[in-house]
C-alpha atoms as a PDB file:
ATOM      1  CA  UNK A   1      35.054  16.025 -25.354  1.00  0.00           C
ATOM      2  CA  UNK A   2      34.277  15.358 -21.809  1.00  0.00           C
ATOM      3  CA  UNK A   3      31.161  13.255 -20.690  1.00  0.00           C
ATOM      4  CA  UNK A   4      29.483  15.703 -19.291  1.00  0.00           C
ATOM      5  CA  UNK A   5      29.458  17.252 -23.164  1.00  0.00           C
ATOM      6  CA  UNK A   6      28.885  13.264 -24.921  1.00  0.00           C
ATOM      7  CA  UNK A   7      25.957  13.244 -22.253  1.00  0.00           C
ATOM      8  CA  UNK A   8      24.515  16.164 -23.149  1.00  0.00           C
ATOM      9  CA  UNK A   9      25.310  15.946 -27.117  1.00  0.00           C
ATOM     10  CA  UNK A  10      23.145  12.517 -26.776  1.00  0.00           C
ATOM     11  CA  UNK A  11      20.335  14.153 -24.565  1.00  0.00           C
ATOM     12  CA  UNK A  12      20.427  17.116 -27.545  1.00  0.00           C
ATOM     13  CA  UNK A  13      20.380  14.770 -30.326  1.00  0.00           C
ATOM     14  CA  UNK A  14      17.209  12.398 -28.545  1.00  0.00           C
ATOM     15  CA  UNK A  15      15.468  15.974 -28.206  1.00  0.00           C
ATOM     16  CA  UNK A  16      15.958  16.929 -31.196  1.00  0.00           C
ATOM     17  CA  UNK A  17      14.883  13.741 -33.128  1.00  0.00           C
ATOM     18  CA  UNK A  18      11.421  13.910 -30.649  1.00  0.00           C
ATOM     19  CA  UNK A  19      10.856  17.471 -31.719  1.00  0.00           C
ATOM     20  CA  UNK A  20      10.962  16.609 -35.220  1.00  0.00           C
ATOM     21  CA  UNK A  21       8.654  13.507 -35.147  1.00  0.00           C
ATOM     22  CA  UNK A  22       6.137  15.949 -32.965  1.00  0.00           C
ATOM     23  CA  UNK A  23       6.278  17.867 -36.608  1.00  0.00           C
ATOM     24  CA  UNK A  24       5.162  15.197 -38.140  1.00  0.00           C
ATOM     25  CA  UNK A  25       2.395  14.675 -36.323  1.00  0.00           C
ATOM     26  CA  UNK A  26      -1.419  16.552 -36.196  1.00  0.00           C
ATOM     27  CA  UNK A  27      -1.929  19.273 -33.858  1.00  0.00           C
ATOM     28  CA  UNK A  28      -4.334  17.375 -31.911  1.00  0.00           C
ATOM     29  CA  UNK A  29      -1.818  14.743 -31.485  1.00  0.00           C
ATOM     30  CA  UNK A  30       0.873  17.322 -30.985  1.00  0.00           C
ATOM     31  CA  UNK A  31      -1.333  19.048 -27.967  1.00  0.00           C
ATOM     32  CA  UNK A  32      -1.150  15.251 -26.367  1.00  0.00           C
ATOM     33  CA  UNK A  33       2.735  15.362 -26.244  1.00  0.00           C
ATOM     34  CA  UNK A  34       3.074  18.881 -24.873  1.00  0.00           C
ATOM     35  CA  UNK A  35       3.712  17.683 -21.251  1.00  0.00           C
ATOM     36  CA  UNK A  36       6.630  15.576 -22.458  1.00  0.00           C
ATOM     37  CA  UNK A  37       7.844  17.827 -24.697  1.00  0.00           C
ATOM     38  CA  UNK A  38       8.337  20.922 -22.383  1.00  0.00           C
ATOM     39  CA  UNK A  39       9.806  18.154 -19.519  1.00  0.00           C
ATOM     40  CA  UNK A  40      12.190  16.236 -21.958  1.00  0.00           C
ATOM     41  CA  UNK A  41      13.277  19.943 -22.901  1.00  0.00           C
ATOM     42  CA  UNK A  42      13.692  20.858 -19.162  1.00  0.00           C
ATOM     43  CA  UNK A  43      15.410  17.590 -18.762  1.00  0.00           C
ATOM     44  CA  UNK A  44      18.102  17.758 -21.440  1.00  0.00           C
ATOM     45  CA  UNK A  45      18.433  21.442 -20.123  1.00  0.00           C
ATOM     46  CA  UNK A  46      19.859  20.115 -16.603  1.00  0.00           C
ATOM     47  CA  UNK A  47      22.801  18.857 -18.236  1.00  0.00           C
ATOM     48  CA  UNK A  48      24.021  21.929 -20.526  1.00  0.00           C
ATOM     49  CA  UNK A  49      27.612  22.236 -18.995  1.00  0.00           C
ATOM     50  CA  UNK A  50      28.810  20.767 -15.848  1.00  0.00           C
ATOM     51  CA  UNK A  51      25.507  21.573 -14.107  1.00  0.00           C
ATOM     52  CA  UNK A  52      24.948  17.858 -12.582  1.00  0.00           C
ATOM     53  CA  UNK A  53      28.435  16.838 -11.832  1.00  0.00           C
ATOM     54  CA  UNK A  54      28.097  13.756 -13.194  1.00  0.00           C
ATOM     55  CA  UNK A  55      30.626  11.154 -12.282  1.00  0.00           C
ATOM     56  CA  UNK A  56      32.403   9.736 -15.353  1.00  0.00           C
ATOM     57  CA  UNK A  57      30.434   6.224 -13.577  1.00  0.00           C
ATOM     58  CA  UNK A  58      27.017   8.381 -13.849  1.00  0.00           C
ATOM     59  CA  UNK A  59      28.046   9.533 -17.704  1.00  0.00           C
ATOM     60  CA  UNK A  60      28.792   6.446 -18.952  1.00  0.00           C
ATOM     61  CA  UNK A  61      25.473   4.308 -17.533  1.00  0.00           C
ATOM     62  CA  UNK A  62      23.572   7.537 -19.177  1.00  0.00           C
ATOM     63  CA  UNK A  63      26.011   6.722 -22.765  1.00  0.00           C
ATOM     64  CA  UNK A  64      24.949   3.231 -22.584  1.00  0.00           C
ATOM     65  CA  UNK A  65      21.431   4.058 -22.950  1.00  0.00           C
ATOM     66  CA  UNK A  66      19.592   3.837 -26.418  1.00  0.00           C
ATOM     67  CA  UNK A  67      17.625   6.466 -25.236  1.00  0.00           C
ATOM     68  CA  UNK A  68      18.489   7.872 -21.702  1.00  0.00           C
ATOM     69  CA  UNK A  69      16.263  11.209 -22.207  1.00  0.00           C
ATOM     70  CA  UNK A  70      13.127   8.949 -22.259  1.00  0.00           C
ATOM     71  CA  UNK A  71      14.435   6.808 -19.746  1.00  0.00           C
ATOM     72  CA  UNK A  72      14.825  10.194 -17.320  1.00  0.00           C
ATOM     73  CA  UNK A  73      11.515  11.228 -18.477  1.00  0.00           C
ATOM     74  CA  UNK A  74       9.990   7.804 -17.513  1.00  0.00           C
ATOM     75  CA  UNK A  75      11.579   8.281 -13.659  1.00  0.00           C
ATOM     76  CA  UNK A  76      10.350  11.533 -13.995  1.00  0.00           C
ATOM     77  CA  UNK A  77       6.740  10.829 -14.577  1.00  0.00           C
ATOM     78  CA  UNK A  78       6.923   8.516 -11.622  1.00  0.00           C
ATOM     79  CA  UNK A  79       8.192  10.929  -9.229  1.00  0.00           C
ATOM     80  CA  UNK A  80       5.886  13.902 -10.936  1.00  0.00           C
ATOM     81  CA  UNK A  81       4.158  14.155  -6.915  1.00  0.00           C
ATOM     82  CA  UNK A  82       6.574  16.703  -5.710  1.00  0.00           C
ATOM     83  CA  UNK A  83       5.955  18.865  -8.730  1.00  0.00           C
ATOM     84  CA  UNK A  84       2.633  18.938  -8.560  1.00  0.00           C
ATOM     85  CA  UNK A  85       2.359  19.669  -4.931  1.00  0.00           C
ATOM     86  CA  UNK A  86       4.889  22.783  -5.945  1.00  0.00           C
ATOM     87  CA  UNK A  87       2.528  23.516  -8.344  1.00  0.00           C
ATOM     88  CA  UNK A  88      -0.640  23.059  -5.789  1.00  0.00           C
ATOM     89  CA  UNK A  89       1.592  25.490  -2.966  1.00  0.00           C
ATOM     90  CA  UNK A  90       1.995  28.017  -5.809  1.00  0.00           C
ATOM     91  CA  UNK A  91      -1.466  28.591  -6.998  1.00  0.00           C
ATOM     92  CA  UNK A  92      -2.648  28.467  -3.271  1.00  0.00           C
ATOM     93  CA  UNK A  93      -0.180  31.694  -2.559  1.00  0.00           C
ATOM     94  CA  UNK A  94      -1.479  33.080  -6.127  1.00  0.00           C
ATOM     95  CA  UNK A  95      -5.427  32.802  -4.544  1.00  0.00           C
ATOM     96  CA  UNK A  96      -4.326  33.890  -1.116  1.00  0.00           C
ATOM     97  CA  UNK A  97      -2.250  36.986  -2.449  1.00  0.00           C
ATOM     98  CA  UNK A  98      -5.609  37.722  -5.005  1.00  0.00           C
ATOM     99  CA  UNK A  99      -7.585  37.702  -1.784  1.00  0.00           C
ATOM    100  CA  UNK A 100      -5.362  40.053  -0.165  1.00  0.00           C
ATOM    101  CA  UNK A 101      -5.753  42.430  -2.898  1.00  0.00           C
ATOM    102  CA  UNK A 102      -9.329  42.340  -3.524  1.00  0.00           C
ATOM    103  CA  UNK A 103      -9.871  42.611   0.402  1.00  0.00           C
ATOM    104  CA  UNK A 104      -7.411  46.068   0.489  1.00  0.00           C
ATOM    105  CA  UNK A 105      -9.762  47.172  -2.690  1.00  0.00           C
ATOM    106  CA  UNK A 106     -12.994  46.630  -0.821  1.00  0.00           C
ATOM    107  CA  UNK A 107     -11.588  48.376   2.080  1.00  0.00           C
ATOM    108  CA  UNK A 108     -10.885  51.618  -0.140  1.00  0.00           C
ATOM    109  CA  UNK A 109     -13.755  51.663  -1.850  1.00  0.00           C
ATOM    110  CA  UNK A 110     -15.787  52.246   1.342  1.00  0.00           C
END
């Protein structure tokens, strides 16, 4: 097994544990972890095959992590700003494109 594959096997197994102990929990408490859940998921996701290229350097500081899928999450949720201003562009288009539409409905309906 290559460590691309022991990389992602350790990413699966971290996700998997975290799914199960969101089972566990209420679903009020559940609704609290939904943000990490879907970004842990997306995370682990990045690595399914040879997707990153990951040097055997890059696999093995990853391998000697108790828990690198938390420790990617935690560098994600400090970088979050340039997902959120994806986000931000995206619902702008979604109000301009509404706009559009409403504006070629008025224009009909005259």
């Amino acid at each position: 097994m290559g460590y691309e594959e022991k990389v992602y096997e350790k990413l699966s197994g971290e996700f998997s544990a975290f799914r199960e102990k969101l089972k566990q929990m209420p679903s009020e408490e559940v609704l609290l972890h939904s943000y990490e859940y879907i970004f842990k998921d997306e995370i682990a996701l990045f690595f399914v095959g040879d997707s990153m290229n990951l040097t055997s350097r890059q696999a093995k500081a990853l391998l000697s992590e108790k828990f690198p899928l938390d420790y990617l999450y935690q560098k994600w949720l400090k970088a979050d700003s340039s997902y959120l201003d994806a986000l931000r562009d995206s619902i702008s288009d979604g109000i301009d494109s509404l706009v559009k539409e409403h504006t070629k409905k008025s224009r009909g309906a005259r």
